[in-house]
C-alpha atoms as a PDB file:
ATOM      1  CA  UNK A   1    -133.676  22.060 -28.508  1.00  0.00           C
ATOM      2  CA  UNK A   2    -131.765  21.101 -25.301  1.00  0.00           C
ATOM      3  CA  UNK A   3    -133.580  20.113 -22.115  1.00  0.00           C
ATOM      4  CA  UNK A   4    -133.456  22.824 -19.538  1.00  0.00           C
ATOM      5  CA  UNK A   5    -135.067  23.742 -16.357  1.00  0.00           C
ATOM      6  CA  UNK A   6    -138.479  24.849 -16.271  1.00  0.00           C
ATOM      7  CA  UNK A   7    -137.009  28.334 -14.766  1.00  0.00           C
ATOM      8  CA  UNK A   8    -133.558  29.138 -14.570  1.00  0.00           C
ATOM      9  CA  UNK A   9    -132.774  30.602 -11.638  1.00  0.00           C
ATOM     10  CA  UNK A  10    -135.611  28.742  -9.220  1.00  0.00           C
ATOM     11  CA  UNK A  11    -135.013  28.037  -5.560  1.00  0.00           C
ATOM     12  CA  UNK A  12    -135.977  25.270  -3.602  1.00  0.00           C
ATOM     13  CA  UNK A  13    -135.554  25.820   0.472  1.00  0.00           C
ATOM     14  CA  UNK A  14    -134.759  22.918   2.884  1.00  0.00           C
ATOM     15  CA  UNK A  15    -133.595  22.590   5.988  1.00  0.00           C
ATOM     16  CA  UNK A  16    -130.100  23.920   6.568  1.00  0.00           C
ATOM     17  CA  UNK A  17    -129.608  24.600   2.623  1.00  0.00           C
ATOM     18  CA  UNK A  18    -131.213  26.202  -0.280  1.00  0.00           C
ATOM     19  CA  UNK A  19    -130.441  24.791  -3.748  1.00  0.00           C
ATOM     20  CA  UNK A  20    -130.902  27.579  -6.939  1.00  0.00           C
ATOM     21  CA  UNK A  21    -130.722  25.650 -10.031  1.00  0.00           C
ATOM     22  CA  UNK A  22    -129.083  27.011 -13.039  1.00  0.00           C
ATOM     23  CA  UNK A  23    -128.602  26.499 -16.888  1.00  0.00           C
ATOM     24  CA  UNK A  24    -125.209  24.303 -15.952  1.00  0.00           C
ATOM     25  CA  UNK A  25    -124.685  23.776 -12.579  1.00  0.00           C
ATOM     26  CA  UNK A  26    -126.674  23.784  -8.889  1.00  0.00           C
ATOM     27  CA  UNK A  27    -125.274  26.476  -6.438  1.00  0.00           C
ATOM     28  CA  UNK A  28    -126.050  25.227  -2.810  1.00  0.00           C
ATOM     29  CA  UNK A  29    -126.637  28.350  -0.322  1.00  0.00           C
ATOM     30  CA  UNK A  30    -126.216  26.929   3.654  1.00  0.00           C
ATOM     31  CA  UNK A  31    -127.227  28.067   6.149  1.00  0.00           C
ATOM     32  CA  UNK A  32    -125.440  29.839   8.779  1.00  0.00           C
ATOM     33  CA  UNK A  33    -128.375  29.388  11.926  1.00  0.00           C
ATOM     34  CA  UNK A  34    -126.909  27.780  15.038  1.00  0.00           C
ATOM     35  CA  UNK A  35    -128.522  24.531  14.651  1.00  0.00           C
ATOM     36  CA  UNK A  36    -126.728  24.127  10.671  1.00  0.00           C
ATOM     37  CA  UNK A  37    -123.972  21.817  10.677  1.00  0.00           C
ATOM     38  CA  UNK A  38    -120.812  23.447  11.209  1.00  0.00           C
ATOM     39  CA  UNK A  39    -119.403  22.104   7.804  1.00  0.00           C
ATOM     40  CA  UNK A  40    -122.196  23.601   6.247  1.00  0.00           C
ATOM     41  CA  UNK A  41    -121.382  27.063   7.807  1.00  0.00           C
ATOM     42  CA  UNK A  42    -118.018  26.816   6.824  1.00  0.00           C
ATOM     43  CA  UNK A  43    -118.706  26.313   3.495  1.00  0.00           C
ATOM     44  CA  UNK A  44    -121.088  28.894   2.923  1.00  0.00           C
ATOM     45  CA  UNK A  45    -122.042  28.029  -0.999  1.00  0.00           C
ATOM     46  CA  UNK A  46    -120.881  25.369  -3.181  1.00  0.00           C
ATOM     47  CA  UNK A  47    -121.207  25.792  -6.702  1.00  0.00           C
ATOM     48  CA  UNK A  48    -121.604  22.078  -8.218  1.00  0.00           C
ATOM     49  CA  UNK A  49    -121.430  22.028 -12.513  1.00  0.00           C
ATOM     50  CA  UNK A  50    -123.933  19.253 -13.404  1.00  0.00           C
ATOM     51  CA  UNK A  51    -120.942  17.806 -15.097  1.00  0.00           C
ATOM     52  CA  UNK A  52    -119.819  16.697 -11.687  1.00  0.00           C
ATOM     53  CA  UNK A  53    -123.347  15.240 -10.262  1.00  0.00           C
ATOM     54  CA  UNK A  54    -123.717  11.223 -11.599  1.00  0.00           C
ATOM     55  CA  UNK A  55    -127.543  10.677  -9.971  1.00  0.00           C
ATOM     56  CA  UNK A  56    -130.096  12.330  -8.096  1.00  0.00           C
ATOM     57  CA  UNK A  57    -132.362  10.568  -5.791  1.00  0.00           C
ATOM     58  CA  UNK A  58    -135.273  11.253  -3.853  1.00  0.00           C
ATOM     59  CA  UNK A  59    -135.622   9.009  -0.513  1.00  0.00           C
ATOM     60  CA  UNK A  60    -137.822   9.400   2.698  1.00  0.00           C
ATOM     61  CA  UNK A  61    -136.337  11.167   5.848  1.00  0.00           C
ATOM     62  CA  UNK A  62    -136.294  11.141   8.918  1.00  0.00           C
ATOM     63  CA  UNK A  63    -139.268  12.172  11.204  1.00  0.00           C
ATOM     64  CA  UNK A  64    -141.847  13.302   8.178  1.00  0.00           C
ATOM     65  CA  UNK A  65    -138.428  14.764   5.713  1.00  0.00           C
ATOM     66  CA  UNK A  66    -138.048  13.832   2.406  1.00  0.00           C
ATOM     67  CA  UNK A  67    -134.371  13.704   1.303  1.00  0.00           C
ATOM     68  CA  UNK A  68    -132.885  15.451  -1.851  1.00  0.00           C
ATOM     69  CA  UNK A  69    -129.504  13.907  -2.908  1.00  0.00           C
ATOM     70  CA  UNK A  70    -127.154  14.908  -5.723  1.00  0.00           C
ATOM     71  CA  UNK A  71    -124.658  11.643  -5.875  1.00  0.00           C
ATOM     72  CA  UNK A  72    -120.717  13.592  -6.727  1.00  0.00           C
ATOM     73  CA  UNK A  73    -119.465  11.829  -9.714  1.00  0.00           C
ATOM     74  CA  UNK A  74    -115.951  10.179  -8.588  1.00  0.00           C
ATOM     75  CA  UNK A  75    -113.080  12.203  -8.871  1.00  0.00           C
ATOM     76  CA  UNK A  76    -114.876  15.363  -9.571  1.00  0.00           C
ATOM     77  CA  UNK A  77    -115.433  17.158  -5.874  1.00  0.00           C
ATOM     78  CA  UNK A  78    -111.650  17.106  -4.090  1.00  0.00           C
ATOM     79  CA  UNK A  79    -114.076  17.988  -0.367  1.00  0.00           C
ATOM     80  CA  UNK A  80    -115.547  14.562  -1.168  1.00  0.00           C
ATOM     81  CA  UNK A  81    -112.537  13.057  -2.063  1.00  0.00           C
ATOM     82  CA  UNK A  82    -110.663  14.019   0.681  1.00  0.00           C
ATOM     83  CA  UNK A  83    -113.566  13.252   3.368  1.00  0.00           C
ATOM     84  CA  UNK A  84    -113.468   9.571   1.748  1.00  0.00           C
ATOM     85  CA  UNK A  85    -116.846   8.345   2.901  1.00  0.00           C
ATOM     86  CA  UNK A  86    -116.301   9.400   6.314  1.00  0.00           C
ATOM     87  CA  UNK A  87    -119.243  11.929   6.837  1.00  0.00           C
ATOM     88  CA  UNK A  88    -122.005  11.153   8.517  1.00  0.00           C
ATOM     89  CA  UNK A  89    -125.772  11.983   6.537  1.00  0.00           C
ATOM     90  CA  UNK A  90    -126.181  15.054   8.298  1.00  0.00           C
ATOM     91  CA  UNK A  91    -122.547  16.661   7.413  1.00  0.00           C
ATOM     92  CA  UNK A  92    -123.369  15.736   3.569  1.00  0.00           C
ATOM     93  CA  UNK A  93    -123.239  18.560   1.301  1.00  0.00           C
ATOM     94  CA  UNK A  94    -125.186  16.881  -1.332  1.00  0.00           C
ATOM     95  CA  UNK A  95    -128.233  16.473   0.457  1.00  0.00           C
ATOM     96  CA  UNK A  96    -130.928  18.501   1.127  1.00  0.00           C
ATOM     97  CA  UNK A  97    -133.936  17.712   3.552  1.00  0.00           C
ATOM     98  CA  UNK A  98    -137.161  19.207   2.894  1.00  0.00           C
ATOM     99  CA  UNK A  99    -140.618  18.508   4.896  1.00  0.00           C
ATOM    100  CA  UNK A 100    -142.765  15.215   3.520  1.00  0.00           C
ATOM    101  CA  UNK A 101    -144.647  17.135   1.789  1.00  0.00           C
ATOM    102  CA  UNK A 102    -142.576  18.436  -0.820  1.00  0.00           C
ATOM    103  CA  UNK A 103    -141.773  15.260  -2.338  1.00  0.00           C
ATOM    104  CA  UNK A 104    -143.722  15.795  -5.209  1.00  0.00           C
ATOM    105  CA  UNK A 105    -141.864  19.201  -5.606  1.00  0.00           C
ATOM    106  CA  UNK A 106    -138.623  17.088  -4.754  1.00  0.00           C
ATOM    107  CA  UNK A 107    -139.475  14.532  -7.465  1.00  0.00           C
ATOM    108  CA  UNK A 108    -139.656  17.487  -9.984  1.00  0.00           C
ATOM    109  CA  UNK A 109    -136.234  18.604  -9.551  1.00  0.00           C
ATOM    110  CA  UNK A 110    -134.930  15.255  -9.639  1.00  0.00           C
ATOM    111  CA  UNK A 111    -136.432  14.319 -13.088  1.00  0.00           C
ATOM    112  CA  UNK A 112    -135.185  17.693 -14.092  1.00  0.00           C
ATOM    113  CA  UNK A 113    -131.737  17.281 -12.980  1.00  0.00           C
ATOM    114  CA  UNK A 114    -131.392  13.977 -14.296  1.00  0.00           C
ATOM    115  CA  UNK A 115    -132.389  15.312 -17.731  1.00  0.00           C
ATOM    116  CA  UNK A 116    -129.199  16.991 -17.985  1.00  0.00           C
ATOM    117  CA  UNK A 117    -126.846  15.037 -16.277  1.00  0.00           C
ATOM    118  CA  UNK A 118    -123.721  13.464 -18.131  1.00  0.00           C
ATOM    119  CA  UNK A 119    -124.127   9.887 -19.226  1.00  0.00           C
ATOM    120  CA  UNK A 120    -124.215   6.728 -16.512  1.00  0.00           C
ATOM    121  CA  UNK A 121    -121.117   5.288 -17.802  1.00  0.00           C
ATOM    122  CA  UNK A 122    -119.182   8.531 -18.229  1.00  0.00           C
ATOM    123  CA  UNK A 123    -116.617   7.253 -15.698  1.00  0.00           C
ATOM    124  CA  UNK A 124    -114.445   9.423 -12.956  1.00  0.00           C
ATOM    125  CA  UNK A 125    -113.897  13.085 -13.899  1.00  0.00           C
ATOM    126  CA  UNK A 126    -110.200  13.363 -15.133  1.00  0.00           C
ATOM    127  CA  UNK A 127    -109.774  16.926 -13.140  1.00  0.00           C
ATOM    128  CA  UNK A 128    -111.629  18.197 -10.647  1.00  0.00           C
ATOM    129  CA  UNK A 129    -115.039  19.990 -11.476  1.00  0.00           C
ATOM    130  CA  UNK A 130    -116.253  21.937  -8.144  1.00  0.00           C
ATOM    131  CA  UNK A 131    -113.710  24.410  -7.030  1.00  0.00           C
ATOM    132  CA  UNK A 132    -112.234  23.717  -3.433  1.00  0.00           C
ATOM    133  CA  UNK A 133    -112.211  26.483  -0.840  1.00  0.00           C
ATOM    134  CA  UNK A 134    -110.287  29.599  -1.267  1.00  0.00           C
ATOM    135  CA  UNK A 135    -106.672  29.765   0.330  1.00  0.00           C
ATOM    136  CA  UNK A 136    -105.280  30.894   3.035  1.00  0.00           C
ATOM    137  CA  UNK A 137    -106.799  28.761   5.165  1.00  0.00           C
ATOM    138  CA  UNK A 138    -105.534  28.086   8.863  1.00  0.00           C
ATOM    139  CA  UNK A 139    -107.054  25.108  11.500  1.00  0.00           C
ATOM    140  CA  UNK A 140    -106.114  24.732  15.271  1.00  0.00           C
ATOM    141  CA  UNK A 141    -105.525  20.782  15.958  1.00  0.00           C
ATOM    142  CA  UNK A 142    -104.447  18.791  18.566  1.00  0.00           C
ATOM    143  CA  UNK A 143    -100.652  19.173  18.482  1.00  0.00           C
ATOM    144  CA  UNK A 144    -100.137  22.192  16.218  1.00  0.00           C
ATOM    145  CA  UNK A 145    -101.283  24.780  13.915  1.00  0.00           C
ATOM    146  CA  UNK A 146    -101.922  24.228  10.067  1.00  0.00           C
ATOM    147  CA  UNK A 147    -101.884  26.623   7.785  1.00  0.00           C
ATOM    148  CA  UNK A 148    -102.078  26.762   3.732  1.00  0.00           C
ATOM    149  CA  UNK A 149    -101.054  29.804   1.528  1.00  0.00           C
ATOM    150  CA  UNK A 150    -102.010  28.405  -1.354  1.00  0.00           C
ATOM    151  CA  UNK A 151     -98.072  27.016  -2.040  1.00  0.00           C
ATOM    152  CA  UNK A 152     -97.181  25.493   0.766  1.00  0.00           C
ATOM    153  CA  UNK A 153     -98.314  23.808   3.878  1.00  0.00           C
ATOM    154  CA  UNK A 154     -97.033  24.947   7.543  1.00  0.00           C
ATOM    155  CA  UNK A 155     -97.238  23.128  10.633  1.00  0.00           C
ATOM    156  CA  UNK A 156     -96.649  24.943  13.806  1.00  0.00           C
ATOM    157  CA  UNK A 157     -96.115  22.951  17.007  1.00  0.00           C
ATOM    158  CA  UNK A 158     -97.774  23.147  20.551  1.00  0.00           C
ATOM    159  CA  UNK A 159     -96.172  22.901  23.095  1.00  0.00           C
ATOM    160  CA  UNK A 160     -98.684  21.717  25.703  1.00  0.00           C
ATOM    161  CA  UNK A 161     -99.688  19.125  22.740  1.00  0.00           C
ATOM    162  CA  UNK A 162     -97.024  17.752  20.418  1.00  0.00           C
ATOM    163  CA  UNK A 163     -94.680  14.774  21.238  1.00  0.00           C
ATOM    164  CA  UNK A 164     -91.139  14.774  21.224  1.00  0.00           C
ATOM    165  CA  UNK A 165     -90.891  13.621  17.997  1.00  0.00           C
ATOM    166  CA  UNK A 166     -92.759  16.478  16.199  1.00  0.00           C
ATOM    167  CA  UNK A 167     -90.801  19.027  18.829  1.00  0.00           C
ATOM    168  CA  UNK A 168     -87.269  17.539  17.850  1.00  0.00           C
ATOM    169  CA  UNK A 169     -88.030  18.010  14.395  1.00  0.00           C
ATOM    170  CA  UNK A 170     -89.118  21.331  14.440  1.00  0.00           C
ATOM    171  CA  UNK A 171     -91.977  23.826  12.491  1.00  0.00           C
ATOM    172  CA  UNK A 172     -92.741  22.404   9.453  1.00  0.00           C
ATOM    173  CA  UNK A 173     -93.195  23.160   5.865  1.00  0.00           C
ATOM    174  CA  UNK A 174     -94.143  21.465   2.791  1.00  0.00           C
ATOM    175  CA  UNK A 175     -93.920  22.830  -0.807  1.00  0.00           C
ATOM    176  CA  UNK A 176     -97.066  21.654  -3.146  1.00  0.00           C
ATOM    177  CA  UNK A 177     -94.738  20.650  -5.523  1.00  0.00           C
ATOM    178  CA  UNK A 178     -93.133  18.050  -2.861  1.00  0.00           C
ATOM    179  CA  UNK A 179     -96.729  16.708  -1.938  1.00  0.00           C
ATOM    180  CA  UNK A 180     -98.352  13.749  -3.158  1.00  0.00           C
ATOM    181  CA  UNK A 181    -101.616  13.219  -1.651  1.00  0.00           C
ATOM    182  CA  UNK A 182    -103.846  14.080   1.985  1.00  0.00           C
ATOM    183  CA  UNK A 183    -104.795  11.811   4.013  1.00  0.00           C
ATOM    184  CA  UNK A 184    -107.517  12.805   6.089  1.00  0.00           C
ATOM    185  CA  UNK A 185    -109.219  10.603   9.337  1.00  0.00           C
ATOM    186  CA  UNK A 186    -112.359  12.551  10.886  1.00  0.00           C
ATOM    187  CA  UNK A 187    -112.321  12.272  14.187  1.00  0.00           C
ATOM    188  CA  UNK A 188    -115.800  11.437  14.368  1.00  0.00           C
ATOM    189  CA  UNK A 189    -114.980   8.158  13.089  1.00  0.00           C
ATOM    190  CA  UNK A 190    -111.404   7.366  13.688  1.00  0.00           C
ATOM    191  CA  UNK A 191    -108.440   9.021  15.563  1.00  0.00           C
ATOM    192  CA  UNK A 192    -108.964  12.103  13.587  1.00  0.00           C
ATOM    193  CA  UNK A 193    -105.925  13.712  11.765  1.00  0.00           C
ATOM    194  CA  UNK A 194    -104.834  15.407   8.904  1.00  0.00           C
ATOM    195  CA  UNK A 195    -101.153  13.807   6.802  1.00  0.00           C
ATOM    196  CA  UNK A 196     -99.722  15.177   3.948  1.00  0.00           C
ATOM    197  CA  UNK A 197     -98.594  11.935   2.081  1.00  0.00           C
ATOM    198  CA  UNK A 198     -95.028  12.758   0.448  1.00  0.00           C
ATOM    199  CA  UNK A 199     -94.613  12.730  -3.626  1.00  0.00           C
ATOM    200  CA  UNK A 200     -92.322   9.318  -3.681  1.00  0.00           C
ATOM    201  CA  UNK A 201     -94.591   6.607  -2.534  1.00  0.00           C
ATOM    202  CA  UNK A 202     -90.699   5.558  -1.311  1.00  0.00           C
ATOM    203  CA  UNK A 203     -90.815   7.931   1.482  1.00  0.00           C
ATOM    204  CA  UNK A 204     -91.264   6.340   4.523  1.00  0.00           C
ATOM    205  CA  UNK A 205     -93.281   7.797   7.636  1.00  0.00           C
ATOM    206  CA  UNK A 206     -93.823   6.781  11.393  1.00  0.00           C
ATOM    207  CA  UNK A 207     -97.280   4.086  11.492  1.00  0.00           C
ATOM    208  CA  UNK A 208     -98.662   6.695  13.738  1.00  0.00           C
ATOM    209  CA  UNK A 209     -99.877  10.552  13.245  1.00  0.00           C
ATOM    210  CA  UNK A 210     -98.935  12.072  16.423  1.00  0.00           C
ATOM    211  CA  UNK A 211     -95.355  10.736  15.622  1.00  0.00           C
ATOM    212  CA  UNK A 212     -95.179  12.326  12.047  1.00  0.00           C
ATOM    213  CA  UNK A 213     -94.017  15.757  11.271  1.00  0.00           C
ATOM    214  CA  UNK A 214     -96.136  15.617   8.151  1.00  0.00           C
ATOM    215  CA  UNK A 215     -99.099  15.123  10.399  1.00  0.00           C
ATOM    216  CA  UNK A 216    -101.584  17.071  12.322  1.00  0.00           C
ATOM    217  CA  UNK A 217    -103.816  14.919  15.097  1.00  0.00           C
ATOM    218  CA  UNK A 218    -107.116  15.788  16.343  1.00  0.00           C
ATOM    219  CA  UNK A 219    -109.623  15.004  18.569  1.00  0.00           C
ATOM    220  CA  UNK A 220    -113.592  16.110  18.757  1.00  0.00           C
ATOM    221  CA  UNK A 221    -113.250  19.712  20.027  1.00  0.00           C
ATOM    222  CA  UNK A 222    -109.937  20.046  18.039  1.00  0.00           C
ATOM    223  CA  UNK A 223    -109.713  20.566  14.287  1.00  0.00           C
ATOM    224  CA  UNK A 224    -112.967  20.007  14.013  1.00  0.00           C
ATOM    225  CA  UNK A 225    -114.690  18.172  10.519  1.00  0.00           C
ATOM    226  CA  UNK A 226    -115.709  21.803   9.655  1.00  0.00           C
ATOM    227  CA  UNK A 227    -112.109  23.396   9.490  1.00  0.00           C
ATOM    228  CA  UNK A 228    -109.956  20.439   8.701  1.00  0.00           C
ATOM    229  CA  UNK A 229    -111.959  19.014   6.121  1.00  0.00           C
ATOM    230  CA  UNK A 230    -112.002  22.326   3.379  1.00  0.00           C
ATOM    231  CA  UNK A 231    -108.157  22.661   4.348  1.00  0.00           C
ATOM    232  CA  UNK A 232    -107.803  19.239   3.343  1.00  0.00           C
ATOM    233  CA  UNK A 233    -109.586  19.752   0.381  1.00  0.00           C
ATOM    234  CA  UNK A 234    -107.755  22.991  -0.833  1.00  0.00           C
ATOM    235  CA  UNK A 235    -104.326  21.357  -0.191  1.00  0.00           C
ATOM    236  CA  UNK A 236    -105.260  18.257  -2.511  1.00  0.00           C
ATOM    237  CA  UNK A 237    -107.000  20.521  -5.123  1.00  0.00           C
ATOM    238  CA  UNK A 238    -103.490  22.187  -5.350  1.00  0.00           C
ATOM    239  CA  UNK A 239    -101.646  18.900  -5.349  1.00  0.00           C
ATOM    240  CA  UNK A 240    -103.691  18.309  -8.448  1.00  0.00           C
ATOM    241  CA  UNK A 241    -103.195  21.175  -9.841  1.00  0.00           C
ATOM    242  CA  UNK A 242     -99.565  20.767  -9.799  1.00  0.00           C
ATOM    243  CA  UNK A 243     -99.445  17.741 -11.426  1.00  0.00           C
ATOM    244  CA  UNK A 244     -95.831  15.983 -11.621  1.00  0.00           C
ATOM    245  CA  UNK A 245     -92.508  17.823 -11.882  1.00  0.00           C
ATOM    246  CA  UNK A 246     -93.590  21.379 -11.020  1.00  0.00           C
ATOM    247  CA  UNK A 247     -90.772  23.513  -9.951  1.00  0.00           C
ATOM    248  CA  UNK A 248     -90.642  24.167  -6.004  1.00  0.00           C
ATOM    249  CA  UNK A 249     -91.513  27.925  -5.096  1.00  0.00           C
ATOM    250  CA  UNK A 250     -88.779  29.568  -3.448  1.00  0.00           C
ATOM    251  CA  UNK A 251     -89.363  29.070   0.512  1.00  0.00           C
ATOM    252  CA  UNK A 252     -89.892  32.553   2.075  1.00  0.00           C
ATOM    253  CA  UNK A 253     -89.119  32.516   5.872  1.00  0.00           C
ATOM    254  CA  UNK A 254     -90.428  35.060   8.040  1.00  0.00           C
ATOM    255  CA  UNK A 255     -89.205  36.700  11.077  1.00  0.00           C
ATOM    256  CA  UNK A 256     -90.005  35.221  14.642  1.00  0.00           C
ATOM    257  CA  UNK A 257     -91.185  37.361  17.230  1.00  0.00           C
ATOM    258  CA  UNK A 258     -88.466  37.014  19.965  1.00  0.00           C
ATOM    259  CA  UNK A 259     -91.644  36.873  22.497  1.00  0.00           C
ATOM    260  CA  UNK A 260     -92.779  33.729  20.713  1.00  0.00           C
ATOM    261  CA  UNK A 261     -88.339  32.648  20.360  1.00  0.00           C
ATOM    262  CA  UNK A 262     -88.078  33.120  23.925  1.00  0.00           C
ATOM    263  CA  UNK A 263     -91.231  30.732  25.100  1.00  0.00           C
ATOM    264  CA  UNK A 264     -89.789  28.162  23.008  1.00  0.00           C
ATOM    265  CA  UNK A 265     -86.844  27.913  24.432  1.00  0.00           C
ATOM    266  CA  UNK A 266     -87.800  28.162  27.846  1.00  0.00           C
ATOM    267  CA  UNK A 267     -90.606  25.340  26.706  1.00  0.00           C
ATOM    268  CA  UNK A 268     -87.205  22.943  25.467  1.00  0.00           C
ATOM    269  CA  UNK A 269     -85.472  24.051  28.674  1.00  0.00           C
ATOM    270  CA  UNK A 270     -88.493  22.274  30.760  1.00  0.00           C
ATOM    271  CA  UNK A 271     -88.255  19.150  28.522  1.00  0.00           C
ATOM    272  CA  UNK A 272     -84.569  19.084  28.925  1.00  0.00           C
ATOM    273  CA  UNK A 273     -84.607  19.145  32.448  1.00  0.00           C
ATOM    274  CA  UNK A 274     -87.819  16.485  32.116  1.00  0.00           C
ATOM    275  CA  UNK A 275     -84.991  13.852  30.199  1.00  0.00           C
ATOM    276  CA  UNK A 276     -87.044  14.093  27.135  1.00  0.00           C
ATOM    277  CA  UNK A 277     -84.197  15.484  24.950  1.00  0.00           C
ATOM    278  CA  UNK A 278     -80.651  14.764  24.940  1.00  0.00           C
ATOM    279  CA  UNK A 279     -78.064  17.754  25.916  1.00  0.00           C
ATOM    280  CA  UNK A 280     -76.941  17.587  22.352  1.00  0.00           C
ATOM    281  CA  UNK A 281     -80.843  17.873  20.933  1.00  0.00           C
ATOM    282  CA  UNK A 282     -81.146  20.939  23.908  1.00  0.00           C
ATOM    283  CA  UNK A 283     -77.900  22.710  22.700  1.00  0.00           C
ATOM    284  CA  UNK A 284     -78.948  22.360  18.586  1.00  0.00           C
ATOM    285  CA  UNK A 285     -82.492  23.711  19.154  1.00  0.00           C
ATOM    286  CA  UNK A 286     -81.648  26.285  21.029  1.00  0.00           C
ATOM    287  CA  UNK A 287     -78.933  27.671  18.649  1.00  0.00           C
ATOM    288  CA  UNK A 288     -81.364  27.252  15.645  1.00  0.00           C
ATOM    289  CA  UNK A 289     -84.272  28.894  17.898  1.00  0.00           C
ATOM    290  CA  UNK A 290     -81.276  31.877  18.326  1.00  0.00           C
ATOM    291  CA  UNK A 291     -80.649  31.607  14.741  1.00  0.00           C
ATOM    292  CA  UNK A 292     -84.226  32.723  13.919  1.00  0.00           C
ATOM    293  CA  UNK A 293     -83.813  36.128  15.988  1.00  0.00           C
END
């Protein structure tokens, strides 16, 4: 008879997260109080197949805590692909602190988990086994807005935050089917930004984000770990998904509000008087902004 958990369906509490462990998988309930990590509210609940978990450990914590940790198997989680080692211990997903004394209760788990996890040498998933986080999805960075429909990628420009180079090329959109990877830099521990990393490795791309069209940038305070990070996430799920040689989806472009036409080109009137585009670049932005009425 298979191993299984002493009851299906128990519930053990920590701080920030509750973790109910069923028959095949763990689903991880966070939080939502104002001192949870903002990742964690975004998320909500994760549902992680024990096909995707390679170890569980129990460590101490912090101050008299006892952590809970469910190691992702490689390949298997596209969130903790896409964060790449980048979050710090209390933004982890896969732990879950509980008070010192609750180790014993911790150990439990562990031992149980472990009883019905996959092999140690069963390698990197081949697909993904935890589902990412439901499109649409929309972030406010830096320079722009990003937003996902589940086909294609947008980028929408700011004026009071994108350079020249990301104004002279325009809006921006990228088809699934046309996108090879995300590369995503938390700004918590880099320049933070968000690139979408083109099919054909060929393609070549300014050295640095706030220069790329295919790039969002971001600060602390803008595009935050707890919004870019699922968005990155869902868009590299859906690369996967796609695999190689998927047809593009027709593009669908939808009417501008002459409101939002009109502040734009008033905005590349400004920079043309400022000598930070040409009288050529002025005059063919302005007809395609007209164009779009």
């Amino acid at each position: 008879m298979p191993h299984t958990m002493a009851r299906m369906g128990d519930v053990l509490a920590g701080f920030h997260a509750a973790w109910e462990f069923e028959s095949d998988s763990v689903l991880i309930r966070f939080e939502r109080g104002i001192r949870t990590p903002k990742l964690f509210q975004a998320l909500g609940e994760r549902r992680i197949p024990l096909d995707a978990i390679a170890a569980v450990t129990v460590t101490p914590g912090r101050r008299g805590t006892v952590v809970l940790r469910a190691e992702p198997r490689p390949g298997a989680d596209p969130l903790m692909e896409a964060a790449a080692g980048q979050l710090k211990e209390t933004s982890d997903p896969y732990r879950l602190v509980l008070p010192a004394e609750r180790e014993t209760l911790a150990e439990y788990y562990a031992d149980e988990l472990r009883s019905l996890l996959a092999p140690a040498d069963a390698g990197p998933a081949e697909r993904y086994l935890v589902q990412p986080p439901e499109a649409p999805q929309q972030f406010k960075a830096y320079d722009g807005k990003a937003s996902f429909d589940g086909r294609s990628v947008h980028f929408r420009w700011f004026w009071t935050g994108a350079s020249s180079a990301k104004w002279k090329a325009g809006d921006q959109s990228f088809a699934v089917s046309d996108i090879g990877g995300v590369e995503w830099r938390s700004p918590e521990v880099f320049e933070g930004h968000l690139r979408l990393l083109h099919r054909d490795p060929a393609t070549g791309r300014p050295a640095q984000a706030d220069q790329d069209p295919a790039a969002v940038v971001f600060g602390l305070g803008y595009g935050p770990v707890h919004e870019s990070l699922p968005f990155a996430a869902s868009v590299l799920a859906a690369v996967r998904a796609a695999g190689p040689g998927v047809p593009k989806p027709e593009a669908s472009v939808p009417r501008r509000d002459p409101a939002d036409i009109a502040d734009r080109i008033r905005h590349l009137g400004e920079l043309h008087e400022a000598g930070l585009v040409t009288d050529e670049e002025f005059s063919v932005k302005k007809a395609e902004l007209l164009a779009e009425l």
